[in-house]
Each structure stands twice: as C-alpha cells, then as structure tokens.
Protein backbone atom coordinates (compact mmCIF):
# COMPACT_ATOMS: atom_id res chain seq x y z
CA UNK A 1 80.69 109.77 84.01
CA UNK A 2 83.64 109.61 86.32
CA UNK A 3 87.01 110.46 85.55
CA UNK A 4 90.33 108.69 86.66
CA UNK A 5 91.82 110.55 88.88
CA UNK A 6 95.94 111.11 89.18
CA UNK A 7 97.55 111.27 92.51
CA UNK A 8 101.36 112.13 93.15
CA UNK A 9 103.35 110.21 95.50
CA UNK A 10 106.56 110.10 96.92
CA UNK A 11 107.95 107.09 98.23
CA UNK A 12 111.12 105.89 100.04
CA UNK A 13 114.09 104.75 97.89
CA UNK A 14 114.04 101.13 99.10
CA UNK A 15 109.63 101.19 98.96
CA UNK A 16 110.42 102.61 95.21
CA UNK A 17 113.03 99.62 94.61
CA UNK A 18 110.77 97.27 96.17
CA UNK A 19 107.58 98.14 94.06
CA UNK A 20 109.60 97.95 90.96
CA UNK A 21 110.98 94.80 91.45
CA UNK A 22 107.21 93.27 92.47
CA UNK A 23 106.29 94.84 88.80
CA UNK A 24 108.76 93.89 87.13
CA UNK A 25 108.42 90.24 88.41
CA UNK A 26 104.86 90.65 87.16
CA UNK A 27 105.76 92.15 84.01
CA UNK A 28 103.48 95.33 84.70
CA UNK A 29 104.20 99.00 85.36
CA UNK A 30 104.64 100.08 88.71
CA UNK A 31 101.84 102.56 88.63
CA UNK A 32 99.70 99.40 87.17
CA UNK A 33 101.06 97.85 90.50
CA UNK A 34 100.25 100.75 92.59
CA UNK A 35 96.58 101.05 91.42
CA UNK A 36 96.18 97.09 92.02
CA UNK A 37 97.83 97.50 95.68
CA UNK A 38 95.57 100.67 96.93
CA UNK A 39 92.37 99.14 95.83
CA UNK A 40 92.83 95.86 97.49
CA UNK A 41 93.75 97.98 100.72
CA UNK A 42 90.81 100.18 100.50
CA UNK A 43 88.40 97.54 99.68
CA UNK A 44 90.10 95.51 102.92
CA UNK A 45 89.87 98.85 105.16
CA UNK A 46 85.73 98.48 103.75
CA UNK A 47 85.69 94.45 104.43
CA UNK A 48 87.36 95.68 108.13
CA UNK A 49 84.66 98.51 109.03
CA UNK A 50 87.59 101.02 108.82
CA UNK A 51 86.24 103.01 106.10
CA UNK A 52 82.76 103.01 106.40
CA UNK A 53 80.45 102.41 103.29
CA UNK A 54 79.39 106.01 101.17
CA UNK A 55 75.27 106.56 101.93
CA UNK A 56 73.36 107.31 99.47
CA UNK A 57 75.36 106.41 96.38
C-alpha cells in the first residue's frame, strides 16, 4: 500500500503570500492548495511528453 509522502519546501515571501491568499479565497489550507497545484503540473508535464510515463507499473 503506498504511503503519502511529506516534502519540505521553502518558498519566497511574496510566492508564500500569494499561495495563502489563493487558499484562503478557496477556503482550504495552503498545503491542501499546494498538493492540488503540483499534481495538475505533473500530470500537465505527462499530457506534454515532459515526464515520460513509468514502464512497467
């Protein structure tokens, strides 16, 4: 079964200020907002043929 996985970032003041004001417009957590915003670009690097597909999985 796979586990979540945690990974540490730090970000620019005005990225930081920016995030937290996209959440709190939302009314989510900015780690929530995070998660959402790194899947969509990894699944759009995919869609793009920048990150190529895993093989055998």
């Amino acid at each position: 079964m796979d586990m979540p996985k945690r990974v540490y970032l730090t970000l620019p003041d005005a990225l930081y200020k920016d995030l937290e004001r996209w959440a709190d417009l939302q009314g989510r957590p900015i780690a929530n907002l995070a998660n959402y915003l790194v899947e969509r670009a990894v699944e759009q690097a995919k869609e793009r043929g920048e990150l190529p597909l895993e093989q055998g999985k």
